[in-house]
N, C-alpha and C. Protein backbone atom coordinates (compact mmCIF):
# COMPACT_ATOMS: atom_id res chain seq x y z
N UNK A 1 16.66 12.84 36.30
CA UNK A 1 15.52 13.41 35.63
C UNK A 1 14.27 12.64 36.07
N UNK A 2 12.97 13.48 36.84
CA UNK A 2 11.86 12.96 36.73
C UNK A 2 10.52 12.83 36.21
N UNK A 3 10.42 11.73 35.43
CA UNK A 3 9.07 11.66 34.79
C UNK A 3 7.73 11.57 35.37
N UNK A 4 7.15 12.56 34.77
CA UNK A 4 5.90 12.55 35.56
C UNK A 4 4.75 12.31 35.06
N UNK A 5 4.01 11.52 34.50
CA UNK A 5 3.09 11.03 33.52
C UNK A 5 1.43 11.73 34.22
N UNK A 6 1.09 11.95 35.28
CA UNK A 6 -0.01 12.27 35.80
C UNK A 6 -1.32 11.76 35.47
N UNK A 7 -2.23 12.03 35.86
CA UNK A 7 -3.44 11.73 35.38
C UNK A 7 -3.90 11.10 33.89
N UNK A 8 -3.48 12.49 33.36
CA UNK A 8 -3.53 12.58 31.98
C UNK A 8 -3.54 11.07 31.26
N UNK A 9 -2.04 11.05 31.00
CA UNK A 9 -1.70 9.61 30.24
C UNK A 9 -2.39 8.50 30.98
N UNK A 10 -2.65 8.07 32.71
CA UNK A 10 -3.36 7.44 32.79
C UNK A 10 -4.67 7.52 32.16
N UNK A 11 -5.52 8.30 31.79
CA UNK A 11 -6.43 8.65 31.55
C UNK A 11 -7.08 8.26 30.24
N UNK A 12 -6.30 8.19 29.10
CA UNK A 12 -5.77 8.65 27.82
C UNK A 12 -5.98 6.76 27.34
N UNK A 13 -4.76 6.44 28.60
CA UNK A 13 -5.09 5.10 28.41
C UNK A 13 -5.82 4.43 28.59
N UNK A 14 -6.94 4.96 29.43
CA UNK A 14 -7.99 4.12 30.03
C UNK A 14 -9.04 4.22 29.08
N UNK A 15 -9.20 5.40 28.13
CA UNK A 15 -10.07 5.63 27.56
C UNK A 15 -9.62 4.70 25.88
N UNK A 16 -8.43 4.52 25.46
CA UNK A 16 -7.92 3.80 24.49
C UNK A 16 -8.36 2.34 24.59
N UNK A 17 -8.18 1.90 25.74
CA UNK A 17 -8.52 0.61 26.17
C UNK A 17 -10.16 0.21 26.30
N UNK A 18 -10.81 1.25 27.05
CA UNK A 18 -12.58 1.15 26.96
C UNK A 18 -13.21 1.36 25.25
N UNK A 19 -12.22 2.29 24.37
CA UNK A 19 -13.13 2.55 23.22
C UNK A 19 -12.40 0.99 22.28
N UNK A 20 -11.14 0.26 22.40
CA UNK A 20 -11.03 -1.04 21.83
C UNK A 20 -11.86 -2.29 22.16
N UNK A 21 -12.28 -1.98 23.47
CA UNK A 21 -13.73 -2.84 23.85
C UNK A 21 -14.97 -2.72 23.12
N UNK A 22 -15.09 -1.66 23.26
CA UNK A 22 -16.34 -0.80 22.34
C UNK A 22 -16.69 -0.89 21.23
N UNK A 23 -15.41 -1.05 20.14
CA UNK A 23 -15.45 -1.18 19.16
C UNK A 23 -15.60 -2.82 18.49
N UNK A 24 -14.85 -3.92 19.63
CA UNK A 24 -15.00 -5.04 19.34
C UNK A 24 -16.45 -5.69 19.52
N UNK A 25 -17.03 -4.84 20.20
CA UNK A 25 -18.69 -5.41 20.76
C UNK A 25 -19.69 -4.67 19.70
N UNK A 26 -18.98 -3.32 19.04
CA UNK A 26 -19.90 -2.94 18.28
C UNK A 26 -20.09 -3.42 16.57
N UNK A 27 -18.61 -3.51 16.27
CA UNK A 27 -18.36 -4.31 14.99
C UNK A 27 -18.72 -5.72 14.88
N UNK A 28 -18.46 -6.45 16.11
CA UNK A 28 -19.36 -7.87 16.23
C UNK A 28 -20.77 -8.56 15.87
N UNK A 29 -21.51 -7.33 16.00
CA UNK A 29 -23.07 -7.53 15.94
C UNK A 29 -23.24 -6.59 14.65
N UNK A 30 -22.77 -6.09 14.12
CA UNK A 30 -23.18 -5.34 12.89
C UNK A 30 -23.51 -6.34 12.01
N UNK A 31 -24.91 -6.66 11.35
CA UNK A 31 -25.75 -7.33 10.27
C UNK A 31 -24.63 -6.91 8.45
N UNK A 32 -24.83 -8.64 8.43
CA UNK A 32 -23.82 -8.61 7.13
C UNK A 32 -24.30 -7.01 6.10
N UNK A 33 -25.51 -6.96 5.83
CA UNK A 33 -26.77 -6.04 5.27
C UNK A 33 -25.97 -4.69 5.16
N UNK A 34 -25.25 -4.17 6.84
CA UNK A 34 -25.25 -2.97 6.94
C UNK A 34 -23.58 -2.71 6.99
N UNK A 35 -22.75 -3.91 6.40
CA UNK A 35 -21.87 -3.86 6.46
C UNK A 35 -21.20 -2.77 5.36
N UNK A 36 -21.39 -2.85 3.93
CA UNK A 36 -20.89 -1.94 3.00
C UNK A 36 -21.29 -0.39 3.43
N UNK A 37 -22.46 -0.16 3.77
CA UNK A 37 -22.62 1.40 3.95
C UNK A 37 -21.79 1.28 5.17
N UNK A 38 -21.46 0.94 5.99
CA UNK A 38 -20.65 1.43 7.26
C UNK A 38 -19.37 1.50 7.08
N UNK A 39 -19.24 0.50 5.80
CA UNK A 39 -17.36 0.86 5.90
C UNK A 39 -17.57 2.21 4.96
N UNK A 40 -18.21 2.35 3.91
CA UNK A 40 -18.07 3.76 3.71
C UNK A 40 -17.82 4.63 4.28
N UNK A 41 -18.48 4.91 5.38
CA UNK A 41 -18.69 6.01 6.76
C UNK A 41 -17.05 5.61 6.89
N UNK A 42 -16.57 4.66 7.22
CA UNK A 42 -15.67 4.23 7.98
C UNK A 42 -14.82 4.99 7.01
N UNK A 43 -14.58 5.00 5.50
CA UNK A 43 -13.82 5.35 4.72
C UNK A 43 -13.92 7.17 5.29
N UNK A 44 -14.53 7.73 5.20
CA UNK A 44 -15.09 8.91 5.41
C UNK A 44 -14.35 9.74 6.67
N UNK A 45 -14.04 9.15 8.09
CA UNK A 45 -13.57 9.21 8.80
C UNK A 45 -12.08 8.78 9.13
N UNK A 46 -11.51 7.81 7.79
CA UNK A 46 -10.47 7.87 7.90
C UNK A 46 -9.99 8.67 6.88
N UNK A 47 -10.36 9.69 5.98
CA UNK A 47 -9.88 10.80 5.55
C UNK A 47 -9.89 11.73 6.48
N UNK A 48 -10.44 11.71 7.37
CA UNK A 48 -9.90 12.90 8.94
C UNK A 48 -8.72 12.63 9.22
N UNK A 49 -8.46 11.33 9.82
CA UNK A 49 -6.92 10.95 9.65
C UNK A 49 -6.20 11.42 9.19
N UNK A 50 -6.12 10.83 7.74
CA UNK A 50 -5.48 11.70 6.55
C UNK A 50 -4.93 13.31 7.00
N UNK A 51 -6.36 13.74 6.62
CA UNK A 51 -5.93 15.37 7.06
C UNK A 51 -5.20 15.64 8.35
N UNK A 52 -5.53 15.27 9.46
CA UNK A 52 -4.52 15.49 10.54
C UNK A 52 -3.61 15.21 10.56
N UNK A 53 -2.99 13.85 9.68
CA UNK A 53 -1.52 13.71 9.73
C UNK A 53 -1.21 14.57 8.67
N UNK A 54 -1.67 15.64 7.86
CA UNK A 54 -1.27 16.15 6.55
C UNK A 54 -0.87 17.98 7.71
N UNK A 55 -1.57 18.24 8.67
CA UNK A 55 -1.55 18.99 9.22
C UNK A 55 -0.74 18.80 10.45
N UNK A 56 -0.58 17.28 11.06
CA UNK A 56 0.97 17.21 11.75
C UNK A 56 2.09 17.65 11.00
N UNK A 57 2.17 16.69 10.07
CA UNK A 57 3.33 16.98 9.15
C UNK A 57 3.45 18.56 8.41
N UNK A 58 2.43 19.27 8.57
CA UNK A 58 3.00 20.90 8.03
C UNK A 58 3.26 21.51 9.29
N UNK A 59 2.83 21.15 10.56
CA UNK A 59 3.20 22.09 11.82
C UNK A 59 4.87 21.66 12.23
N UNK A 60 5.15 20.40 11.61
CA UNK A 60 6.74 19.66 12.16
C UNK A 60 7.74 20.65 12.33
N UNK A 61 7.62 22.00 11.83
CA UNK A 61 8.99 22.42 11.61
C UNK A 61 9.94 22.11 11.80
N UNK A 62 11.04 22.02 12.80
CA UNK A 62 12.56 21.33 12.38
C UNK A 62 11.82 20.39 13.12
N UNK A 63 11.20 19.75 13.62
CA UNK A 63 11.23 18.61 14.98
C UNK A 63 11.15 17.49 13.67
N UNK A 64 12.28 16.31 14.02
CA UNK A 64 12.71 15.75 12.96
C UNK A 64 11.91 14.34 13.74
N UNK A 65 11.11 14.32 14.87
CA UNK A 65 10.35 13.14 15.28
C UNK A 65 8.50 13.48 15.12
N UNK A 66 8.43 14.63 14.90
CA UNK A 66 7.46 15.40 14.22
C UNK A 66 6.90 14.86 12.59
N UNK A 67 7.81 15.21 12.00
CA UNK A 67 8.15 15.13 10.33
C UNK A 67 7.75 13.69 10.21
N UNK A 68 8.65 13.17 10.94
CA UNK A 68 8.37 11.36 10.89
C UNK A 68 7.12 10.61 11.23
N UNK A 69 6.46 11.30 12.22
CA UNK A 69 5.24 10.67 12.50
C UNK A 69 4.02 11.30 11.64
N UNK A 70 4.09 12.01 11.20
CA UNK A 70 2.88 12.65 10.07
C UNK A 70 3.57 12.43 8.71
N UNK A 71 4.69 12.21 8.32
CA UNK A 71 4.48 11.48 7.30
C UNK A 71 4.45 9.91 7.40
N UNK A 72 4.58 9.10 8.21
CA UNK A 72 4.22 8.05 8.17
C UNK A 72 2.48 7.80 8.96
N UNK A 73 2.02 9.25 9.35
CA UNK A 73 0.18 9.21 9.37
C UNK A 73 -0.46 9.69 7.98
N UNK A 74 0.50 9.96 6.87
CA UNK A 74 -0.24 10.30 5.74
C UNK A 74 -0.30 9.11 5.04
N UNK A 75 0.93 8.19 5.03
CA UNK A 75 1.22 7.43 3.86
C UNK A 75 0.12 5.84 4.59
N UNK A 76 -0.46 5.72 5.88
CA UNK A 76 -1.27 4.87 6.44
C UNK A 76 -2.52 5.37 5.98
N UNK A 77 -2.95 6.84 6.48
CA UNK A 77 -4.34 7.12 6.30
C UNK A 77 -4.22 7.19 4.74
N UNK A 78 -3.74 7.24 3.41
CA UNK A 78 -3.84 7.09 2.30
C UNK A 78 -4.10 5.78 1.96
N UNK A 79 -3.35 4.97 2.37
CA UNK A 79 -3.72 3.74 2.18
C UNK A 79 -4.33 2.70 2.37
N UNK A 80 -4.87 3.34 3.75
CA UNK A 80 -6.31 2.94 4.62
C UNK A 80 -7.58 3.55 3.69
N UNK A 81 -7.61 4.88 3.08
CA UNK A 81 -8.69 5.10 2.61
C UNK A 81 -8.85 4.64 0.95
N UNK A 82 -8.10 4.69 0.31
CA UNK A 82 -7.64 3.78 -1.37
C UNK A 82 -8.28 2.70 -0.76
N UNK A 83 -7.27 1.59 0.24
CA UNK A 83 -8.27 0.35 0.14
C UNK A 83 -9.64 0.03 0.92
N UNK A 84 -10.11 1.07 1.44
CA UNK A 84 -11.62 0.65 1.78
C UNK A 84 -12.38 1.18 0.72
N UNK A 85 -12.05 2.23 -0.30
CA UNK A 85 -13.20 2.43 -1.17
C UNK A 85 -12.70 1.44 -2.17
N UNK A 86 -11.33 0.58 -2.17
CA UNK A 86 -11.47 -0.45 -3.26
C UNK A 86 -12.11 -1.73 -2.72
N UNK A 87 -12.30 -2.12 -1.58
CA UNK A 87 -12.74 -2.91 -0.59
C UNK A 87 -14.50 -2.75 -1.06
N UNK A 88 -14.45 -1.49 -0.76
CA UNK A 88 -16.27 -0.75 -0.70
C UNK A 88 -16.48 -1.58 -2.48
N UNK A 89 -15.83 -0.83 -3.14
CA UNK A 89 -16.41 -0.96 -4.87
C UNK A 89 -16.97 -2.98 -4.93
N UNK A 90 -15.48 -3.32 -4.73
CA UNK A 90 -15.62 -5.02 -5.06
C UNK A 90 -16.77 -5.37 -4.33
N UNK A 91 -17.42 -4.53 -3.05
CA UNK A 91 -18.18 -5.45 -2.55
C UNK A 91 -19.60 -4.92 -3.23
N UNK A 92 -19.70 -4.18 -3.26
CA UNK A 92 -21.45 -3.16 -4.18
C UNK A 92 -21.34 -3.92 -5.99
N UNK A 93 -20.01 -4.39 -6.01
CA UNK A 93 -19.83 -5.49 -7.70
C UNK A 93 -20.82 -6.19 -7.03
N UNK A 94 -20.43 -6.70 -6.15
CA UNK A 94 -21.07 -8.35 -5.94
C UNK A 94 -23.06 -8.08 -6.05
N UNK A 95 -23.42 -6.80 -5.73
CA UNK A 95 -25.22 -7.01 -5.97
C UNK A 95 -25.17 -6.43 -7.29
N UNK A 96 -24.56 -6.33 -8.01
CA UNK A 96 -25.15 -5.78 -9.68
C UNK A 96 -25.34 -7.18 -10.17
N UNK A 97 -26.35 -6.89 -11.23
CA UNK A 97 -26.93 -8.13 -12.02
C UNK A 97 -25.84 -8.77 -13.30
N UNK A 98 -26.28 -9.60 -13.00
CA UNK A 98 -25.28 -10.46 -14.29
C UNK A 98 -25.38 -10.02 -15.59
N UNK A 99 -25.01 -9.96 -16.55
CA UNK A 99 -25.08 -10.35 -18.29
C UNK A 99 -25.90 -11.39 -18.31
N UNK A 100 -26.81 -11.31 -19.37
CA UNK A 100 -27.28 -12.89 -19.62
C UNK A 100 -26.26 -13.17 -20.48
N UNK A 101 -25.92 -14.71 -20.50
CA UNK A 101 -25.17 -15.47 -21.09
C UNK A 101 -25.35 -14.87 -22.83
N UNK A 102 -24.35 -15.33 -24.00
CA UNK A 102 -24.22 -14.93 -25.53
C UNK A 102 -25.68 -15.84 -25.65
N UNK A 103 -26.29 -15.48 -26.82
CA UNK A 103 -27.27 -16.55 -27.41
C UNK A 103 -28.90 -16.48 -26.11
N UNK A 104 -28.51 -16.27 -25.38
CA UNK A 104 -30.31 -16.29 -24.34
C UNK A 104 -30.63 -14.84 -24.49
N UNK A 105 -32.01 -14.79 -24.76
CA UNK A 105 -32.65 -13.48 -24.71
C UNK A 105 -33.61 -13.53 -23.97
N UNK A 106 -33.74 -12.45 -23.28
CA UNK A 106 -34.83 -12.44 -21.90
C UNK A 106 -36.12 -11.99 -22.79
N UNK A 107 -37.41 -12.30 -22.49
CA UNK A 107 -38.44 -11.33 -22.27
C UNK A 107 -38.59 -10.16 -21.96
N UNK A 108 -40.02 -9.85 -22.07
CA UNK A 108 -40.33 -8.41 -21.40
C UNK A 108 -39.98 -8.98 -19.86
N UNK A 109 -40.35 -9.77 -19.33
CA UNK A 109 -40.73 -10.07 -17.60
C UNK A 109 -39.53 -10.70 -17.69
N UNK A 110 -38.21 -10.68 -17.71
CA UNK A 110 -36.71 -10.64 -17.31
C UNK A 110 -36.48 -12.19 -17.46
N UNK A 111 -37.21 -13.01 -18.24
CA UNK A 111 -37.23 -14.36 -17.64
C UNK A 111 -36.86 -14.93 -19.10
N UNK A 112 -35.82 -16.25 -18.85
CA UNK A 112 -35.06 -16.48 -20.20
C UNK A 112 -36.14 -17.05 -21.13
């Protein structure tokens, strides 16, 4: 039997390998600032995920290596997107304002 991989898969790979570069040079320089709104986005795009493995897994019909790989792309992209919006929440906690302490009462001008 001969395998013939062609262009293609070279191709496929070359482009897998240039966009893991890409991504390490672009996530590198991203300003602490613009970090929470981007993982949002980021959350956002891995519900595409989601859906495509929700739409592998309904096209599987009998293919029993089918079935397997879209449900194990649902149960990742689920759990990739749960923990970046729990990731996202804890971090948007961190700029809300405190309680003032029991017993201190602020002013009009916020000041104890």
């Amino acid at each position: 039997m001969d395998v013939h991989y062609g262009i293609g898969a070279l191709a496929m790979i070359y482009i897998f390998v240039l966009a893991i570069f890409t991504g390490v040079e672009v996530i590198s320089r991203v300003p602490t600032v613009l970090h929470t709104p981007l993982m949002s986005g980021a959350n956002a795009i891995h519900g595409i995920v989601l859906i495509g493995g929700v739409i592998v897994l309904g096209k599987a019909g009998g293919s029993p290596t089918l079935g397997i790989l879209g449900f194990i792309a649902v149960i990742f992209g689920a759990l990739n997107v749960v923990g970046g919006f729990v990731v996202t929440d804890r971090m948007l906690e961190m700029f809300k304002g405190r309680a003032p302490a029991p017993g201190k009462s602020r002013d009009s001008e916020g000041k104890p």
